[in-house]
C-alpha atoms as a PDB file:
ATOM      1  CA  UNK A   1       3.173 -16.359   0.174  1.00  0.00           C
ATOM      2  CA  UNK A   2       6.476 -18.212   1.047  1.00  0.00           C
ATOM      3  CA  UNK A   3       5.855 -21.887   3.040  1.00  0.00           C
ATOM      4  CA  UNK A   4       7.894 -20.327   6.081  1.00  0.00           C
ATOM      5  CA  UNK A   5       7.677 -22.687   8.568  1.00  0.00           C
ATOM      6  CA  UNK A   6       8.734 -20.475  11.394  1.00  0.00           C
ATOM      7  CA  UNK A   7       8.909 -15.944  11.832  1.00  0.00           C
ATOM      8  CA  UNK A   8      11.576 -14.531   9.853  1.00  0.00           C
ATOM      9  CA  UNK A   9      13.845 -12.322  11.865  1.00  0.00           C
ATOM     10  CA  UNK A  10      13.201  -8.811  12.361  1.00  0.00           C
ATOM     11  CA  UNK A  11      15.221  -7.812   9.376  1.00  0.00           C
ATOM     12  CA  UNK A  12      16.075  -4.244  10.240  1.00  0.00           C
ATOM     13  CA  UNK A  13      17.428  -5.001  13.286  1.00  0.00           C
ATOM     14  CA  UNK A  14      17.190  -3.530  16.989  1.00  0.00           C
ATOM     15  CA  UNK A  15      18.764  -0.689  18.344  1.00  0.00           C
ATOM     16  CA  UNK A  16      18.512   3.298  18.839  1.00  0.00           C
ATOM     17  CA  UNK A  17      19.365   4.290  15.203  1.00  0.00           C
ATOM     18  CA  UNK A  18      16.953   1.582  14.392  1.00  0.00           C
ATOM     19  CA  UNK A  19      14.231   3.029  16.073  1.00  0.00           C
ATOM     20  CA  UNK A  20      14.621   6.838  14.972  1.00  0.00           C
ATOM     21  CA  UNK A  21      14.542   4.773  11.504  1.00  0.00           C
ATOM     22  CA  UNK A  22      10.761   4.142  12.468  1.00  0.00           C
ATOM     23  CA  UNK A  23       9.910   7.268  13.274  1.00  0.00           C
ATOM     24  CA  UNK A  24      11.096   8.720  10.390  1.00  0.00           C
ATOM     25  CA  UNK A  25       8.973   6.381   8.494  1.00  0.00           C
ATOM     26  CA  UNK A  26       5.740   6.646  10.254  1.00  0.00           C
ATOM     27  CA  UNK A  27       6.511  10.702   9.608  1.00  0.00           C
ATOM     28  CA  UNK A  28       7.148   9.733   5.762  1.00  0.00           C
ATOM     29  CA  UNK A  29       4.349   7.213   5.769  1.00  0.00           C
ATOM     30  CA  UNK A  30       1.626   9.364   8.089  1.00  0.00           C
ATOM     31  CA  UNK A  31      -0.889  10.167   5.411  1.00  0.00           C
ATOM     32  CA  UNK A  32      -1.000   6.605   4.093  1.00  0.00           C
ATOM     33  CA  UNK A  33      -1.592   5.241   7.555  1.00  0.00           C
ATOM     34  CA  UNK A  34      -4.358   7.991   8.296  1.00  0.00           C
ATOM     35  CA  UNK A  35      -6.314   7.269   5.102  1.00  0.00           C
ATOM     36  CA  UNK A  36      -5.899   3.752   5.929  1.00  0.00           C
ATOM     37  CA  UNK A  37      -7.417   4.212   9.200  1.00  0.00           C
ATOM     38  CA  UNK A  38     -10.203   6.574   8.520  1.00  0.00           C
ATOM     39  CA  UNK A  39     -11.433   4.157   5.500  1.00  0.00           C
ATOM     40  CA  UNK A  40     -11.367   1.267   7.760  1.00  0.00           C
ATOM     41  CA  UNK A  41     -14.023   3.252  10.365  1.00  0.00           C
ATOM     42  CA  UNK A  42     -11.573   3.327  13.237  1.00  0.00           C
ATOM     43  CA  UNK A  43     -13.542   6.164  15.340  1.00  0.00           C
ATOM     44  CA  UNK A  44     -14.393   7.574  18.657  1.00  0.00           C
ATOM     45  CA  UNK A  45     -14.873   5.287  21.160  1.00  0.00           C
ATOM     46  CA  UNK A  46     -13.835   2.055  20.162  1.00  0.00           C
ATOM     47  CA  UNK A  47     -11.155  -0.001  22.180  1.00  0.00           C
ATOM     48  CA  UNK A  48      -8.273  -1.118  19.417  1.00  0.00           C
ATOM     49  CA  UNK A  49      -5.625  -3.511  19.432  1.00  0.00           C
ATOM     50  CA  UNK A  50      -2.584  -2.500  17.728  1.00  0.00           C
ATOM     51  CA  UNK A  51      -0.453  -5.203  16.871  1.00  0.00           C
ATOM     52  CA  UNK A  52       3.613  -4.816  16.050  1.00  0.00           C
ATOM     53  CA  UNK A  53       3.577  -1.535  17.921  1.00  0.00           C
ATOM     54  CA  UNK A  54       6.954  -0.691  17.651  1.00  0.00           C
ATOM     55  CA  UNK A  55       8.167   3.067  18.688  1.00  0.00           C
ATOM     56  CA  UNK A  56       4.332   3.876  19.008  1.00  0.00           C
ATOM     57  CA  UNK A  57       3.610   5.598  16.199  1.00  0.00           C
ATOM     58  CA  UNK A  58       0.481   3.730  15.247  1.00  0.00           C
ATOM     59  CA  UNK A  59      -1.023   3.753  18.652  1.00  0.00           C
ATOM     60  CA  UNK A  60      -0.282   7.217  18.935  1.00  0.00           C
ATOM     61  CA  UNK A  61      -2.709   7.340  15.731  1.00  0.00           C
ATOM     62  CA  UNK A  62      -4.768   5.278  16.817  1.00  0.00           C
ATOM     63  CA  UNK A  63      -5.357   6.759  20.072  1.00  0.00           C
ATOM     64  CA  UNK A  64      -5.932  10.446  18.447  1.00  0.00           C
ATOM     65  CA  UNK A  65      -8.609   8.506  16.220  1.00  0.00           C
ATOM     66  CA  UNK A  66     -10.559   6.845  19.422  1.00  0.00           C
ATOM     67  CA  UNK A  67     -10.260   9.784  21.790  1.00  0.00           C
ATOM     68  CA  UNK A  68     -10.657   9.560  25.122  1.00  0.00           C
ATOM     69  CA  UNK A  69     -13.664   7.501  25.501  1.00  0.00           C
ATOM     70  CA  UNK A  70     -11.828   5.030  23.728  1.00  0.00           C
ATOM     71  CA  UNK A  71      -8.923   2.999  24.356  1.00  0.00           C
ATOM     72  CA  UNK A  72      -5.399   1.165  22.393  1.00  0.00           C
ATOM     73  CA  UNK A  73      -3.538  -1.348  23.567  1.00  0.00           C
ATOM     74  CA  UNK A  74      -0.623  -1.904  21.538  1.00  0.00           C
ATOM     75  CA  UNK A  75       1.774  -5.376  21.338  1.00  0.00           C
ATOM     76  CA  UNK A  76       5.352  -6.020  20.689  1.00  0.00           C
ATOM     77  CA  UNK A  77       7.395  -8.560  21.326  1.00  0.00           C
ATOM     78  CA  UNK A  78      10.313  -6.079  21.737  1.00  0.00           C
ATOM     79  CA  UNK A  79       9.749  -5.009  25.165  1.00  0.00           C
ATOM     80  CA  UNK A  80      12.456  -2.740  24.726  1.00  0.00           C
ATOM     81  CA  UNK A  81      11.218  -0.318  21.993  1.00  0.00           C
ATOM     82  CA  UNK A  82       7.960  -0.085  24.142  1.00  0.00           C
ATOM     83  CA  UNK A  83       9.907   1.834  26.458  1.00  0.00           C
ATOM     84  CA  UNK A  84      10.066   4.233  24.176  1.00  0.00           C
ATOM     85  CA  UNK A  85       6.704   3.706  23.076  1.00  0.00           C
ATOM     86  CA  UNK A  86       5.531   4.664  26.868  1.00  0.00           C
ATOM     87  CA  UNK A  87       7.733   7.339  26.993  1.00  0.00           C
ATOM     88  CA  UNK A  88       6.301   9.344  23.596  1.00  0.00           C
ATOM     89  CA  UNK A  89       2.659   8.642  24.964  1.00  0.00           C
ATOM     90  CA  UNK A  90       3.364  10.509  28.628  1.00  0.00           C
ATOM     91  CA  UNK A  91       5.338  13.006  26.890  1.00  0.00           C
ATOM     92  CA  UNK A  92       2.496  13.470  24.328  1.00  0.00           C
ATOM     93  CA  UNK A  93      -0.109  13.595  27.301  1.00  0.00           C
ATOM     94  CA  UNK A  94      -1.306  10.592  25.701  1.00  0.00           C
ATOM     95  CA  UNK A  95      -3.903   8.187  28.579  1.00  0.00           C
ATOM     96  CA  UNK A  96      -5.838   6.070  26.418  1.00  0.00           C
ATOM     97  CA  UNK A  97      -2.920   3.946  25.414  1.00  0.00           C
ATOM     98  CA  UNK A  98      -1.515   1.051  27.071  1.00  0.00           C
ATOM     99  CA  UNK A  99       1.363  -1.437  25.633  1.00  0.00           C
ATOM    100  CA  UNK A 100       2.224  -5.038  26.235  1.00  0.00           C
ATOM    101  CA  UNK A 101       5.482  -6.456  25.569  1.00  0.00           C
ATOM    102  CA  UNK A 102       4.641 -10.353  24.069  1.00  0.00           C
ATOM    103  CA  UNK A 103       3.350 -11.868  20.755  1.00  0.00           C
ATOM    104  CA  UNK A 104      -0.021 -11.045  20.112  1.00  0.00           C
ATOM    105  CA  UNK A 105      -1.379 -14.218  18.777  1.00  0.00           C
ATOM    106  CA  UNK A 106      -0.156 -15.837  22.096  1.00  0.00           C
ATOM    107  CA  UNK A 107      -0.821 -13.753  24.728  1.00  0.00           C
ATOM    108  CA  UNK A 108      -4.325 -13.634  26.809  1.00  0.00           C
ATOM    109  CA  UNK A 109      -5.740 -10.742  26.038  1.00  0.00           C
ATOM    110  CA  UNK A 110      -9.728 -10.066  25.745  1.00  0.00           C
ATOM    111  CA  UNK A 111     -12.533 -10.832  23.085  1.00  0.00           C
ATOM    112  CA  UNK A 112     -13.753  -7.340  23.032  1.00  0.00           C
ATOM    113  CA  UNK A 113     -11.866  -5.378  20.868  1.00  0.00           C
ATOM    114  CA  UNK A 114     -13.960  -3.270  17.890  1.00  0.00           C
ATOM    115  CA  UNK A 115     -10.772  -3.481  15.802  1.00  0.00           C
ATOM    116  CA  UNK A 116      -7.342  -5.103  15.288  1.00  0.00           C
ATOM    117  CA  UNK A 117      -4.653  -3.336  13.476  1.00  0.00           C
ATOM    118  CA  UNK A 118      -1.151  -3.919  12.140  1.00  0.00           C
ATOM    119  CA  UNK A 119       1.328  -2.032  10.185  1.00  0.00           C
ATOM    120  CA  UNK A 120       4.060  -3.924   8.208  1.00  0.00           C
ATOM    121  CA  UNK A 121       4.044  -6.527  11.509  1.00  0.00           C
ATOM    122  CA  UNK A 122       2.504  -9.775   8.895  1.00  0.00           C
ATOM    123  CA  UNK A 123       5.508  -9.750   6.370  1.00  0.00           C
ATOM    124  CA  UNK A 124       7.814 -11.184   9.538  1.00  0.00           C
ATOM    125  CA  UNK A 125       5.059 -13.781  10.507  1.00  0.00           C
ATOM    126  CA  UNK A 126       5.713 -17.513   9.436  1.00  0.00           C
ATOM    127  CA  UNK A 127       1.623 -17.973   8.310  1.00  0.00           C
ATOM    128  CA  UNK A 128      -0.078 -14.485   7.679  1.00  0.00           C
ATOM    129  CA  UNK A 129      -3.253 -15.926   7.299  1.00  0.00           C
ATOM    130  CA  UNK A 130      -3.161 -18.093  10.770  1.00  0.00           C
ATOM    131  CA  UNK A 131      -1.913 -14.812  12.667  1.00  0.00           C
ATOM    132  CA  UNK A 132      -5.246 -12.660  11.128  1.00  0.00           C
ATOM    133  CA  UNK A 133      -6.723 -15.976  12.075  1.00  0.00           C
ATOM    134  CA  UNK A 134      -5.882 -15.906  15.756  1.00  0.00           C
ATOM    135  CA  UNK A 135      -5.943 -12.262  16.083  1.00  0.00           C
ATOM    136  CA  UNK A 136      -9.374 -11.933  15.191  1.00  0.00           C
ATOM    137  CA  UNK A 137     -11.305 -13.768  18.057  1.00  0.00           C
ATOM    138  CA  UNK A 138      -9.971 -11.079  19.875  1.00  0.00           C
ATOM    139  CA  UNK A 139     -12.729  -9.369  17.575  1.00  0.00           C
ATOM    140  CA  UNK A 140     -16.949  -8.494  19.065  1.00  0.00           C
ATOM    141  CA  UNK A 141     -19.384  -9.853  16.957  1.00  0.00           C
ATOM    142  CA  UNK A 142     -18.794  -6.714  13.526  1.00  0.00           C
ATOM    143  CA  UNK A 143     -15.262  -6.052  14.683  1.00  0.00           C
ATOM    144  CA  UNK A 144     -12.615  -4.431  12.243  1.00  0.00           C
ATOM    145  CA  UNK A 145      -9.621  -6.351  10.874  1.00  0.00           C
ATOM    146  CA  UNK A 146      -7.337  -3.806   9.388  1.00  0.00           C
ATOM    147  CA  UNK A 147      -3.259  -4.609   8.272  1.00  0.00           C
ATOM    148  CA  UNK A 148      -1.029  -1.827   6.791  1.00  0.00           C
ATOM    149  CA  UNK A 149       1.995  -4.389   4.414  1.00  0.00           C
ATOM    150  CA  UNK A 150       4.555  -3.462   2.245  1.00  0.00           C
ATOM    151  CA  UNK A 151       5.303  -4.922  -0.696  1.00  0.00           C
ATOM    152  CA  UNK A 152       8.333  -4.995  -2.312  1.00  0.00           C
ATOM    153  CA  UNK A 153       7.491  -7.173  -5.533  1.00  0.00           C
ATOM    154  CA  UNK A 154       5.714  -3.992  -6.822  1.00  0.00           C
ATOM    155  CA  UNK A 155       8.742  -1.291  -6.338  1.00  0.00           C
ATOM    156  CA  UNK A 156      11.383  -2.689  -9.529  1.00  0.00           C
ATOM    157  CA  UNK A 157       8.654  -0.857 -11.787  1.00  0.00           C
ATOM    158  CA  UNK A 158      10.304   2.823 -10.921  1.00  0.00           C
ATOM    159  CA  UNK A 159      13.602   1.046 -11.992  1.00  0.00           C
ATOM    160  CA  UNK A 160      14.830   3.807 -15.140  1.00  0.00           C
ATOM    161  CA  UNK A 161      18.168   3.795 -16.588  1.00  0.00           C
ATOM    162  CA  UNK A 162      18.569   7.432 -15.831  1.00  0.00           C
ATOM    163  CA  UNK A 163      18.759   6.313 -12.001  1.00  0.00           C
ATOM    164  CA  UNK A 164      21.173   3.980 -11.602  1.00  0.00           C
ATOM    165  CA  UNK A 165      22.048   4.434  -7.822  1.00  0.00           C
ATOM    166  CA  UNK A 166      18.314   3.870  -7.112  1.00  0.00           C
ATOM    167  CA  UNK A 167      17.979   0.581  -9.267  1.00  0.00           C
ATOM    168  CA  UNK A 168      21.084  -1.230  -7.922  1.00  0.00           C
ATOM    169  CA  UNK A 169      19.798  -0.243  -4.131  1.00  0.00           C
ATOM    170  CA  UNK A 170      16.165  -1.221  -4.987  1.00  0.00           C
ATOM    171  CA  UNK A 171      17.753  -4.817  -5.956  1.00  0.00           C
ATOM    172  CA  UNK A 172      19.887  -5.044  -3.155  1.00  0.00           C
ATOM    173  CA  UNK A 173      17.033  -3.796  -0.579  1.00  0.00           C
ATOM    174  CA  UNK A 174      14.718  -6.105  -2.169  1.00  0.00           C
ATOM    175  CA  UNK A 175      17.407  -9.588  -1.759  1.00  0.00           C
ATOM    176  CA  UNK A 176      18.068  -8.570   1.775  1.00  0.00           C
ATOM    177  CA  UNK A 177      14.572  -8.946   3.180  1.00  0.00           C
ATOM    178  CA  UNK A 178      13.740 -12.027   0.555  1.00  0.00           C
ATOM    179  CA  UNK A 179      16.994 -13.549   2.099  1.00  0.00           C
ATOM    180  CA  UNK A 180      15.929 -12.572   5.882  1.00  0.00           C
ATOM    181  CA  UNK A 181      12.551 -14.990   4.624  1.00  0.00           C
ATOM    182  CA  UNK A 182       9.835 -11.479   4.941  1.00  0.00           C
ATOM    183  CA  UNK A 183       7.251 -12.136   2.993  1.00  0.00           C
ATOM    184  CA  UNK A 184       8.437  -9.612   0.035  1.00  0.00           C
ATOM    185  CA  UNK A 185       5.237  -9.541  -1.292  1.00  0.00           C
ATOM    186  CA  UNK A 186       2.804  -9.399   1.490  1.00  0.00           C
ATOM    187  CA  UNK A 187       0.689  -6.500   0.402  1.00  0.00           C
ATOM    188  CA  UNK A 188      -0.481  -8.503  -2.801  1.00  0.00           C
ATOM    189  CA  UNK A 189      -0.904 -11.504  -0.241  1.00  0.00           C
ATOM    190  CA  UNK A 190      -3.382  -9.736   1.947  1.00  0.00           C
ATOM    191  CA  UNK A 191      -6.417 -10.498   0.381  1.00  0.00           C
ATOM    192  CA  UNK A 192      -5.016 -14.391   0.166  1.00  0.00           C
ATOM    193  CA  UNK A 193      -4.552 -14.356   3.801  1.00  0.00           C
ATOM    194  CA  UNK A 194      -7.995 -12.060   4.950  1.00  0.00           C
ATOM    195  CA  UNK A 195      -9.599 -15.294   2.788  1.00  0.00           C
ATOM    196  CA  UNK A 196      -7.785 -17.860   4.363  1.00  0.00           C
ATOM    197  CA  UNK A 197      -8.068 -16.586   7.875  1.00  0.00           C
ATOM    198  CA  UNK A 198     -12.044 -17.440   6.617  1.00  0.00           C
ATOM    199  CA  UNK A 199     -12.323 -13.447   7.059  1.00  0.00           C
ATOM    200  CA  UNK A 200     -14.578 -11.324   4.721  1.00  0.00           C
ATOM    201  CA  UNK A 201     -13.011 -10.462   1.285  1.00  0.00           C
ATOM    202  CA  UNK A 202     -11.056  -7.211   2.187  1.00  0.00           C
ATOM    203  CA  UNK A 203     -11.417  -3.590   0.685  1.00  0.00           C
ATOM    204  CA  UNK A 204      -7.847  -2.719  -0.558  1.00  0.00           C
ATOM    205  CA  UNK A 205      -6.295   0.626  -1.921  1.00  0.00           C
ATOM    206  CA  UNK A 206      -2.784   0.894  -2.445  1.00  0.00           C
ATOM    207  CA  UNK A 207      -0.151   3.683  -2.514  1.00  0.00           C
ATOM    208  CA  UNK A 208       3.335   4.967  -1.912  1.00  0.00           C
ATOM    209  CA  UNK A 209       5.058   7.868  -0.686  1.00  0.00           C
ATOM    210  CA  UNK A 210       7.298   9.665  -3.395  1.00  0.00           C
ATOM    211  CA  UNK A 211       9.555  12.620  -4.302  1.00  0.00           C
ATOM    212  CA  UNK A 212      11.740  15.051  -6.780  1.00  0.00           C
ATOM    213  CA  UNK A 213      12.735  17.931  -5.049  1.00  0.00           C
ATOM    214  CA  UNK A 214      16.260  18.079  -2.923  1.00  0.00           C
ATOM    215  CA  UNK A 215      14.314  19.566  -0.284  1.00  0.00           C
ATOM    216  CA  UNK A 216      12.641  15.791  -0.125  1.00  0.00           C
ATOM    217  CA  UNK A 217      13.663  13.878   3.331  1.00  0.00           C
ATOM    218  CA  UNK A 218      12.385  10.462   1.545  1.00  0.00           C
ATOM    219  CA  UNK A 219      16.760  10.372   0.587  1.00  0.00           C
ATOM    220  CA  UNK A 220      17.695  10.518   3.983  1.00  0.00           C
ATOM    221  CA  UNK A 221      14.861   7.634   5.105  1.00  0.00           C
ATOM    222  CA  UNK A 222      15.927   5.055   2.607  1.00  0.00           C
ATOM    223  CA  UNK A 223      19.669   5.879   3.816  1.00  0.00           C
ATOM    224  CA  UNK A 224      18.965   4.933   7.108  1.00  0.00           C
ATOM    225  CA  UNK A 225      16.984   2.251   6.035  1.00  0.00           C
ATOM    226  CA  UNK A 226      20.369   0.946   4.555  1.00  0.00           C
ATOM    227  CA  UNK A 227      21.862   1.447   7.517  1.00  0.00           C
ATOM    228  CA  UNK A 228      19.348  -0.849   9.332  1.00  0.00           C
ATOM    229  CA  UNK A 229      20.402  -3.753   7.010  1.00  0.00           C
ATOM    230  CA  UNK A 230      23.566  -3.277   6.375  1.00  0.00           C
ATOM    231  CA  UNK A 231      24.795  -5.515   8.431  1.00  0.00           C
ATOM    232  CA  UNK A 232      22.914  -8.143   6.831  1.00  0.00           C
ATOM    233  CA  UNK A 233      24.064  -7.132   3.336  1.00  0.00           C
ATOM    234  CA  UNK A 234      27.527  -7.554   4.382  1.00  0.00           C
ATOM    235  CA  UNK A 235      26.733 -11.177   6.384  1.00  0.00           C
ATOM    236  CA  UNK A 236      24.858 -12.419   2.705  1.00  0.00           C
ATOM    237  CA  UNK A 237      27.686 -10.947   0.932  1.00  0.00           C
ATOM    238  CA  UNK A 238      25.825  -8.882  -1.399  1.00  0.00           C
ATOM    239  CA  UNK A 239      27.886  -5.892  -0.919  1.00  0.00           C
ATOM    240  CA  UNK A 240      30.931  -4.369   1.777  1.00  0.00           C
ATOM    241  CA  UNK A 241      30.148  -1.597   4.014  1.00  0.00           C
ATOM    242  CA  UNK A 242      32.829   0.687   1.802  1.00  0.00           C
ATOM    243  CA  UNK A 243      30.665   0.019  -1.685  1.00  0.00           C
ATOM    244  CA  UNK A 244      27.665   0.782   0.134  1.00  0.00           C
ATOM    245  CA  UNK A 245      29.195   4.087   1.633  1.00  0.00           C
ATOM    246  CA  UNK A 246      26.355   4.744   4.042  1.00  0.00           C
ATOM    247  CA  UNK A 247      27.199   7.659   4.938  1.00  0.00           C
ATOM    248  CA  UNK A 248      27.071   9.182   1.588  1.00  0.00           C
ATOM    249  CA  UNK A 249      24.315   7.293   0.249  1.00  0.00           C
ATOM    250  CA  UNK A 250      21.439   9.890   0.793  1.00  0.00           C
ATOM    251  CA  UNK A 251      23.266  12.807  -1.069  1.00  0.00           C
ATOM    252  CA  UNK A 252      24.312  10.511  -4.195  1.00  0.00           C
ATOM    253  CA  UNK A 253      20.285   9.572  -3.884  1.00  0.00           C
ATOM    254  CA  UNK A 254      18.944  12.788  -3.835  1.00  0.00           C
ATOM    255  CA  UNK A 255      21.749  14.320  -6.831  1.00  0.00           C
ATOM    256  CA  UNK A 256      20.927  11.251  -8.903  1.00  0.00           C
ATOM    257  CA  UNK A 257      17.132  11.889  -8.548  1.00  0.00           C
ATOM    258  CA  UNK A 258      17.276  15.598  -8.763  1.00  0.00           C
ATOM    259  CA  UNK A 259      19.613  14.896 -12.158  1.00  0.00           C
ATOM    260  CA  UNK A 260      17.295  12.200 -13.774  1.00  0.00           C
ATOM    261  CA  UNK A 261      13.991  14.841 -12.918  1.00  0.00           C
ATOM    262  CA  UNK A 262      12.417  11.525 -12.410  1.00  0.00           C
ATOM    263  CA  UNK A 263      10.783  11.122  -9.144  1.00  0.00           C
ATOM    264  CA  UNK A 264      11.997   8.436  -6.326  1.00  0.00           C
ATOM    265  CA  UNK A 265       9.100   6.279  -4.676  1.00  0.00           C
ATOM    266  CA  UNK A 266       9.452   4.907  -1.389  1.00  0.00           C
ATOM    267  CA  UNK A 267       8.644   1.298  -1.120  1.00  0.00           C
ATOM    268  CA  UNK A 268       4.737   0.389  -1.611  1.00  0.00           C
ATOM    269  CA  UNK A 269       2.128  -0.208   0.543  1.00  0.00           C
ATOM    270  CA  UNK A 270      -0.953  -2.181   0.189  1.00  0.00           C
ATOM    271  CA  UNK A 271      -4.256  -1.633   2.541  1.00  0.00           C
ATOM    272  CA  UNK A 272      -6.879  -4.001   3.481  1.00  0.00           C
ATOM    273  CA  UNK A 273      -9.646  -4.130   5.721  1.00  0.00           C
ATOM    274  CA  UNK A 274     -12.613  -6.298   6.592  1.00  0.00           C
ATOM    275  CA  UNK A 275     -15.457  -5.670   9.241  1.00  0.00           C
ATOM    276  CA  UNK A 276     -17.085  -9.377  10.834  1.00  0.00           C
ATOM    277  CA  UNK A 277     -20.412 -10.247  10.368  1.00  0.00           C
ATOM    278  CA  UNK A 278     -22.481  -8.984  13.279  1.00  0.00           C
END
């Protein structure tokens, strides 16, 4: 883990075309995150705290998982996106979910929450370990810590000479969120910080979304995900808007890939979760 000092900025950015970007992940991402939650024991009835909530996506999950005798509230310190979180939930017929704009390791929220839950939310935090730390005497007595990170240190291994495109963006990807200070490598760092939070040793799995066909939308994700940085590429200097070329970036992705016959992974992500003692 880096010796940040202080959060790193949200490196994606804010914004409408930001936040379709999220839901297009969580769509892209919704099997991992399932899994993820079904081997940590998230079930029916318990009262979760979803941390880094975002455009809802999670809590939505969540909230499907605890049903209605069970409750989510999910944090953000964008109040703004919650707006749109609220809005998916009433359109949804979603009740059992309430969000709070604010920073969950400050605000005053309860002790009685059976589990705490995050999805890539501790790569942007300055100590990983003191955020599972403070989140988890939120926690009853056999409580579930469970955090959903990326990690980007894993993803040059797909780098092939037949995909050329997909190398240089993986680099370029990978410098703009080391640059933003994101923990790059959080998912490897999650057992680190479950042990330094003094939390139980975590269970972790790993995987990654991936793809071949042309019929694949992971192109058009990873596009917009450029367009989400962009305009930090262009304020580090790594590359101009016209050498990126946005606009035509998912179709020279998905002929490159479709070419090589060599399939395109979407950026790792590492599981963990711990339950407290009882």
């Amino acid at each position: 883990m880096s010796n940040q000092t202080r959060d790193a900025e949200y490196t994606l950015g804010r914004g409408e075309s930001e936040t379709e970007r999220l839901i297009e992940q969580s769509q892209l991402y919704e099997d991992v995150t399932r899994r993820f939650l079904l081997r940590s024991s998230i079930t029916k009835g318990m009262k979760v705290l979803e941390v880094g909530s975002g455009a809802g996506d999670v809590a939505l999950t969540l909230a499907g998982f605890v049903g209605p005798d069970g409750a989510v509230v999910g944090v953000d310190v964008n109040a703004d996106i919650l707006e749109t979180a609220r809005t998916r939930a009433n359109d949804a017929g979603v009740e059992n979910v309430e969000f709070v704009p604010g920073d969950a390791r400050m605000l005053e929220l309860p002790n009685d929450f059976d589990a705490v839950v995050g999805r890539l939310v501790l790569l942007y935090m300055a100590s990983p370990a003191d955020a599972l730390k403070k989140l988890a005497t939120h926690l009853r007595p056999g409580g579930i810590v469970a955090f959903q990170e990326i990690d980007f240190t894993l993803y040059p291994a797909i780098v092939h000479r037949d995909t050329p495109l997909v190398n240089t963006s993986i680099e370029l990807g990978m410098t703009v969120f080391e640059r933003s200070g994101a923990h790059i490598g959080m998912g490897l760092n999650l057992y680190r910080a479950f042990v330094e939070a003094g939390l139980p040793e975590p269970t972790l799995h790993f995987e990654a979304p991936m793809g071949g066909s042309a019929a694949w939308p992971g192109y058009e994700y990873l596009a917009n995900s450029f367009r989400s940085i962009l305009p930090l590429i262009e304020a580090y200097g790594l590359a101009t808007a016209e050498e990126v070329d946005i606009d035509t970036l998912a179709e020279r992705l998905r002929a490159e890939v479709v070419a090589a016959k060599r399939p395109l992974v979407l950026p790792p992500h590492i599981t963990a979760y711990a339950s407290l003692a009882t």
